[in-house]
C-alpha atoms as a PDB file:
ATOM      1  CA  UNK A   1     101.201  80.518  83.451  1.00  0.00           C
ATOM      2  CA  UNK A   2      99.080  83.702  84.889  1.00  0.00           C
ATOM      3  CA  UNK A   3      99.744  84.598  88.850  1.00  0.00           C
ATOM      4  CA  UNK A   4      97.172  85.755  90.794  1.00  0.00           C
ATOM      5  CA  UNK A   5      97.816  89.124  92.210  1.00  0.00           C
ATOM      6  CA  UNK A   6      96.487  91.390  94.991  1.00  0.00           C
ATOM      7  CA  UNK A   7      97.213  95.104  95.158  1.00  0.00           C
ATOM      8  CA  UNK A   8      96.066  97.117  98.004  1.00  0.00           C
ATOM      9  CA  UNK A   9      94.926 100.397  96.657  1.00  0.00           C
ATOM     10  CA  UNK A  10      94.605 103.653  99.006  1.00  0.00           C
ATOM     11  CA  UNK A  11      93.661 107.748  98.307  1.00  0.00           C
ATOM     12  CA  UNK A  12      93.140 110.541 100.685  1.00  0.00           C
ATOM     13  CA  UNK A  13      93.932 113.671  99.165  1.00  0.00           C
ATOM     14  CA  UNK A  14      91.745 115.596  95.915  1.00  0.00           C
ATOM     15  CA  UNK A  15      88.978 113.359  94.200  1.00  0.00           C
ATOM     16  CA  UNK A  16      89.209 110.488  95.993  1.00  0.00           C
ATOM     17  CA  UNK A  17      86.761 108.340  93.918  1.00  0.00           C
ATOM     18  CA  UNK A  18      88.070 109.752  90.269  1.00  0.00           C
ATOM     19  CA  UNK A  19      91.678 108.862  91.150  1.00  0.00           C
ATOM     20  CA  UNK A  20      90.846 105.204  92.371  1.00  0.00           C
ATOM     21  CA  UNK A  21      88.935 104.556  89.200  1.00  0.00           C
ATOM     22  CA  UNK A  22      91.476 106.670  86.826  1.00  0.00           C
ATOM     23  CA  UNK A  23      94.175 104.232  88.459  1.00  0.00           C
ATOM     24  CA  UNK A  24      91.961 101.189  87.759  1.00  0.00           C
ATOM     25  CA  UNK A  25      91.721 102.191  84.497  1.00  0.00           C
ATOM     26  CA  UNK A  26      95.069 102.549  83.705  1.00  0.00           C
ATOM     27  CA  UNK A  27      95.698  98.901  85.094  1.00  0.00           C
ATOM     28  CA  UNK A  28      93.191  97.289  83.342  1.00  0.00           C
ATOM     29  CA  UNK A  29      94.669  98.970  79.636  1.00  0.00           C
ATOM     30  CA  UNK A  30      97.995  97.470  80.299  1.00  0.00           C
ATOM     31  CA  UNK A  31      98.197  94.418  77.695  1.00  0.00           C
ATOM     32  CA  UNK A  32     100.470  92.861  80.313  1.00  0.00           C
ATOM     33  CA  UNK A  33      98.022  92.329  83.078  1.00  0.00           C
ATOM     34  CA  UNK A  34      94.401  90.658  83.132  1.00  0.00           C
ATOM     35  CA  UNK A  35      92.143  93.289  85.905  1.00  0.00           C
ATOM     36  CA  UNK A  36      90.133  90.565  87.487  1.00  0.00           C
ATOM     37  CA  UNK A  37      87.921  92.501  89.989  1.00  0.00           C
ATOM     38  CA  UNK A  38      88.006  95.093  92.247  1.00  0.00           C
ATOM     39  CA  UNK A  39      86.574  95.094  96.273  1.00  0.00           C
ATOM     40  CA  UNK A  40      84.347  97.264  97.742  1.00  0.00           C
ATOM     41  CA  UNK A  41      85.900 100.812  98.578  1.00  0.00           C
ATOM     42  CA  UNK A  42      86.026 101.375 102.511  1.00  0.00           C
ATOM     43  CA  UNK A  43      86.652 104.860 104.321  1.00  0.00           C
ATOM     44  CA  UNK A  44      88.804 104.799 106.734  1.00  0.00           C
ATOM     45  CA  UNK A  45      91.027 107.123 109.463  1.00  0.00           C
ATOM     46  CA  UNK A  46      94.565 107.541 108.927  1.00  0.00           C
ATOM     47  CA  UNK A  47      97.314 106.399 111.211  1.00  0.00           C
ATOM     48  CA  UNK A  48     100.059 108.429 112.298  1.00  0.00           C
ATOM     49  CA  UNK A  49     101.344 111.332 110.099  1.00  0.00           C
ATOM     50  CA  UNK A  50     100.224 114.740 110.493  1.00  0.00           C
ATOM     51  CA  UNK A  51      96.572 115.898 110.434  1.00  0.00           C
ATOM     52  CA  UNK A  52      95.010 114.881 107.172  1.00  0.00           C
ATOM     53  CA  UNK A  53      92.019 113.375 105.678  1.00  0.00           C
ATOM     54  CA  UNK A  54      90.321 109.943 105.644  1.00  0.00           C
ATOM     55  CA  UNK A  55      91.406 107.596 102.885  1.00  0.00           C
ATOM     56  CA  UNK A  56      88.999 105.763 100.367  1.00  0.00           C
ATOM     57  CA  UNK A  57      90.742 101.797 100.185  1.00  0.00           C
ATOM     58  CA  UNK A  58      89.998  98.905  97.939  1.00  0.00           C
ATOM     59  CA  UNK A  59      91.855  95.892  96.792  1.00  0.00           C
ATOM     60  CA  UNK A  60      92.238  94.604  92.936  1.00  0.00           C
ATOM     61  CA  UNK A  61      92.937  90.997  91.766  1.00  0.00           C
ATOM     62  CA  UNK A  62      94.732  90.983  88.867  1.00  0.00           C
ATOM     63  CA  UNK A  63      96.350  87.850  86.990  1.00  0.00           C
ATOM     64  CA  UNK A  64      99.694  88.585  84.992  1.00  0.00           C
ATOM     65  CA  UNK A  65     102.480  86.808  83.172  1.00  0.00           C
ATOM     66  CA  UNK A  66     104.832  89.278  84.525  1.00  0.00           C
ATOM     67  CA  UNK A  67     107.602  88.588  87.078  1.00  0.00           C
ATOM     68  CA  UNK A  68     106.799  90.368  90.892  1.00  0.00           C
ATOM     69  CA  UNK A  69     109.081  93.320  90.120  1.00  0.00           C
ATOM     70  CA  UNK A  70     107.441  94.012  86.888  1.00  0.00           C
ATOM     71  CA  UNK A  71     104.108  94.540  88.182  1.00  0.00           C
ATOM     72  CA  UNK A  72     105.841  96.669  91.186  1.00  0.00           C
ATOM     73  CA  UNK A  73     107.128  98.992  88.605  1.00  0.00           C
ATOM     74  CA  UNK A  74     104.458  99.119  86.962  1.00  0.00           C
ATOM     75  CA  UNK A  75     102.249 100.203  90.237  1.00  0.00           C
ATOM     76  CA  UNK A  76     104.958 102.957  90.646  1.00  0.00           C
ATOM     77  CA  UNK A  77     104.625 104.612  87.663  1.00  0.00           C
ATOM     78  CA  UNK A  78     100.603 104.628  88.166  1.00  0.00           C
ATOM     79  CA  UNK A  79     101.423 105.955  91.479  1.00  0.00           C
ATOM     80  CA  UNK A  80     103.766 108.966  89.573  1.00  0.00           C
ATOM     81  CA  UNK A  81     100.903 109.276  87.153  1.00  0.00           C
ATOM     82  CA  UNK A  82      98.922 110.617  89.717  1.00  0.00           C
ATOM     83  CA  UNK A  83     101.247 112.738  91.390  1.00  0.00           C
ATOM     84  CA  UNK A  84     102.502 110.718  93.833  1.00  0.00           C
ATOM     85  CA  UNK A  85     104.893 112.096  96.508  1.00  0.00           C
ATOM     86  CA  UNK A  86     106.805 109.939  98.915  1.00  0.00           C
ATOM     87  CA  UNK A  87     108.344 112.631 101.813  1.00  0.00           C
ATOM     88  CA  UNK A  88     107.827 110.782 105.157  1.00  0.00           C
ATOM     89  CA  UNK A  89     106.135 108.080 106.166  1.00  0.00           C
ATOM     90  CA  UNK A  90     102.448 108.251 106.392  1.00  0.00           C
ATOM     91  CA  UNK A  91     102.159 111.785 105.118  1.00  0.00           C
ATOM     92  CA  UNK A  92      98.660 112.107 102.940  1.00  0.00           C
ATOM     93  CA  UNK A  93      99.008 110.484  99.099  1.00  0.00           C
ATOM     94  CA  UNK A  94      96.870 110.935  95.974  1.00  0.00           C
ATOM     95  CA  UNK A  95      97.296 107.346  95.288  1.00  0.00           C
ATOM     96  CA  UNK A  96      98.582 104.595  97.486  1.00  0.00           C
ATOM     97  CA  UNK A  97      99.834 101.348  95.009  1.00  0.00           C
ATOM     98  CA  UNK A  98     101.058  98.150  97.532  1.00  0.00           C
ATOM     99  CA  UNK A  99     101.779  94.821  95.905  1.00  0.00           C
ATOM    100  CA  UNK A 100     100.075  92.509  98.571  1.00  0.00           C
ATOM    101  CA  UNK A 101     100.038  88.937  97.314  1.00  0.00           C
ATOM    102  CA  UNK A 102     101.702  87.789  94.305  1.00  0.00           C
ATOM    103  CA  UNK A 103     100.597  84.049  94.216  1.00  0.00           C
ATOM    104  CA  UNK A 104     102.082  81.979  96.645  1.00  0.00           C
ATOM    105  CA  UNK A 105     105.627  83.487  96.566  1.00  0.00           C
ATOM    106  CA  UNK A 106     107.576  84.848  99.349  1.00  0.00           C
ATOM    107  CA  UNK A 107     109.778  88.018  97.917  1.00  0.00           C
ATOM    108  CA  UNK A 108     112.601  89.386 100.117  1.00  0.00           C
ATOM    109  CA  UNK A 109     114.869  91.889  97.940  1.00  0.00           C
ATOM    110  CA  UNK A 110     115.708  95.631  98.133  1.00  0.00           C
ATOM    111  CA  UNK A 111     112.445  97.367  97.242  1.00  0.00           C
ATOM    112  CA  UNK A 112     110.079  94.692  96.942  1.00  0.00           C
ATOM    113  CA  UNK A 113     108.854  92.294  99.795  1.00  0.00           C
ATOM    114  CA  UNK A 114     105.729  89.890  99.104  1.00  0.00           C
ATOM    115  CA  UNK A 115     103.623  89.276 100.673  1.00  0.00           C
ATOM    116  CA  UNK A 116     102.977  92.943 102.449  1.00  0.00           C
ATOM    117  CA  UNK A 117     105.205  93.008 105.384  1.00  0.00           C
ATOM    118  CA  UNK A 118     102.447  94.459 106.891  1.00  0.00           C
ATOM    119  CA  UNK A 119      99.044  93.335 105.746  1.00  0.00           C
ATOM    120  CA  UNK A 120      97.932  90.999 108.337  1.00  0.00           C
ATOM    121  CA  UNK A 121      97.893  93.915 110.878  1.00  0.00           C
ATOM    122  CA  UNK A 122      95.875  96.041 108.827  1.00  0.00           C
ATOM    123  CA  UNK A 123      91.725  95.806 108.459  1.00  0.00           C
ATOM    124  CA  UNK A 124      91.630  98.135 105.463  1.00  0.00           C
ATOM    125  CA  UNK A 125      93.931  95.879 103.562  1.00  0.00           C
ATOM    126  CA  UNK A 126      91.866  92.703 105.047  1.00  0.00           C
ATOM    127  CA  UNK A 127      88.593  93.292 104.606  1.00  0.00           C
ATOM    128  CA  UNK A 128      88.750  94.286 100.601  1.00  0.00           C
ATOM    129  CA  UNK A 129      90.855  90.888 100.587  1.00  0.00           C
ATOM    130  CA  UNK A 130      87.694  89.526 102.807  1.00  0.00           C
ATOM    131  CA  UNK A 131      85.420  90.524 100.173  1.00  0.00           C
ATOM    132  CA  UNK A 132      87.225  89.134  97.408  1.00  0.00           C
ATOM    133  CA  UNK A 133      89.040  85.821  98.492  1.00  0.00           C
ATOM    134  CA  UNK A 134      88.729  84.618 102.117  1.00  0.00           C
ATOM    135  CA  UNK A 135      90.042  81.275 101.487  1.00  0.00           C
ATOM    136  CA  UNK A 136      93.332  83.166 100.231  1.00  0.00           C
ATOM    137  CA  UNK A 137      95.772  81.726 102.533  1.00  0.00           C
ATOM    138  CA  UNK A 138      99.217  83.821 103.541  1.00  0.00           C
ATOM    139  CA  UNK A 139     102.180  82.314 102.050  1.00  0.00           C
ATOM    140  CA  UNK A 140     103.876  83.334 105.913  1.00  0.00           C
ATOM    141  CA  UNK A 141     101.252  82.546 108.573  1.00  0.00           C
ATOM    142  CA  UNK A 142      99.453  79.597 106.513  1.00  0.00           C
ATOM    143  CA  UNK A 143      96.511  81.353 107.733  1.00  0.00           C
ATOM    144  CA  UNK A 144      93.385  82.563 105.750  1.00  0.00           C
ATOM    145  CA  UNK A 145      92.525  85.848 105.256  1.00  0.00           C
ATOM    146  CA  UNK A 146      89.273  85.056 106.953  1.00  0.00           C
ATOM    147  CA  UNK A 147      91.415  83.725 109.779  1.00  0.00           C
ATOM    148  CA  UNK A 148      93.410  86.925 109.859  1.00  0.00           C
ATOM    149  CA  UNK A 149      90.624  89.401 109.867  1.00  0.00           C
ATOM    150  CA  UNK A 150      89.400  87.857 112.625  1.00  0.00           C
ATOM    151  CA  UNK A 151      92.386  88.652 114.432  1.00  0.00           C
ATOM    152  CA  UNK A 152      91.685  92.251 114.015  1.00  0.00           C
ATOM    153  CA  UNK A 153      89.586  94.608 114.462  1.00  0.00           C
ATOM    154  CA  UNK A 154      88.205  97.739 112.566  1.00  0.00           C
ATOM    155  CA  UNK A 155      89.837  99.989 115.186  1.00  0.00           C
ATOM    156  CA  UNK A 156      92.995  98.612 114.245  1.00  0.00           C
ATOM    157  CA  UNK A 157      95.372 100.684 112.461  1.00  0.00           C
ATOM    158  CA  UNK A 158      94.251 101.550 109.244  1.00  0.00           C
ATOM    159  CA  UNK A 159      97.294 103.699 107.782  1.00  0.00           C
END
């Protein structure tokens, strides 16, 4: 039976627009997973770090057979594909890959926690979701994610 999935997608370093479309590309050729749709792409600041540039985000909806972890490692090795370096947190990335939803389940193990520990707080991650599900409801909070945008606003952190 397919689970819905949600993947929060982020870029703010070379060609912003060609590496969020390369990566969709490459999700939507694996066999494994079904690329539903994608949201609309938002610009917005970065949070914390050093200096850098404003990032491009979106959100995909995907449906897979695969387990949680699968589709994790999977976003991982897009993420390498692209050049992906993880130094400290918040520095600039080619590609950002972050496993948001995966269905209904509630994930706690080393390296992978579902939903986004994090997501709720965060208007570039809600408002792609906005656009693509509102009715969604967190797994956590029982809330929508209409219900948890409007607990935020677009000043709010976006990194």
């Amino acid at each position: 039976m397919p689970v819905t999935a949600f993947v929060g997608v982020g870029s703010n370093l070379g060609d912003r627009q060609r590496t969020i479309r390369e990566a969709q590309s490459c999700m939507e050729s694996s066999s494994q997973i079904r690329f539903v749709k994608s949201a609309p792409i938002y610009e917005t600041a970065p949070m914390g770090g050093k200096p850098q540039g404003t990032y491009l985000n979106t959100v995909w909806e995907l449906e897979t057979g695969l387990t949680a972890c699968d589709v994790l490692n999977r976003l991982l090795r897009i993420e390498c594909d692209f050049d992906r370096v993880r130094h400290e947190k918040n520095d600039p990335r080619t590609l950002d890959l972050d496993l948001l939803f995966f269905g209904d389940s509630v994930i706690h193990e080393p390296g992978l926690t579902v939903p986004h520990p994090r997501l709720h707080e965060r208007w570039f991650v809600l408002k792609p979701l906005w656009d693509l599900r509102p009715d969604w409801v967190h797994p956590i909070f029982k809330k929508s994610i209409c219900e948890l945008l409007d607990q935020v606003s677009e000043n709010s952190p976006k990194r």
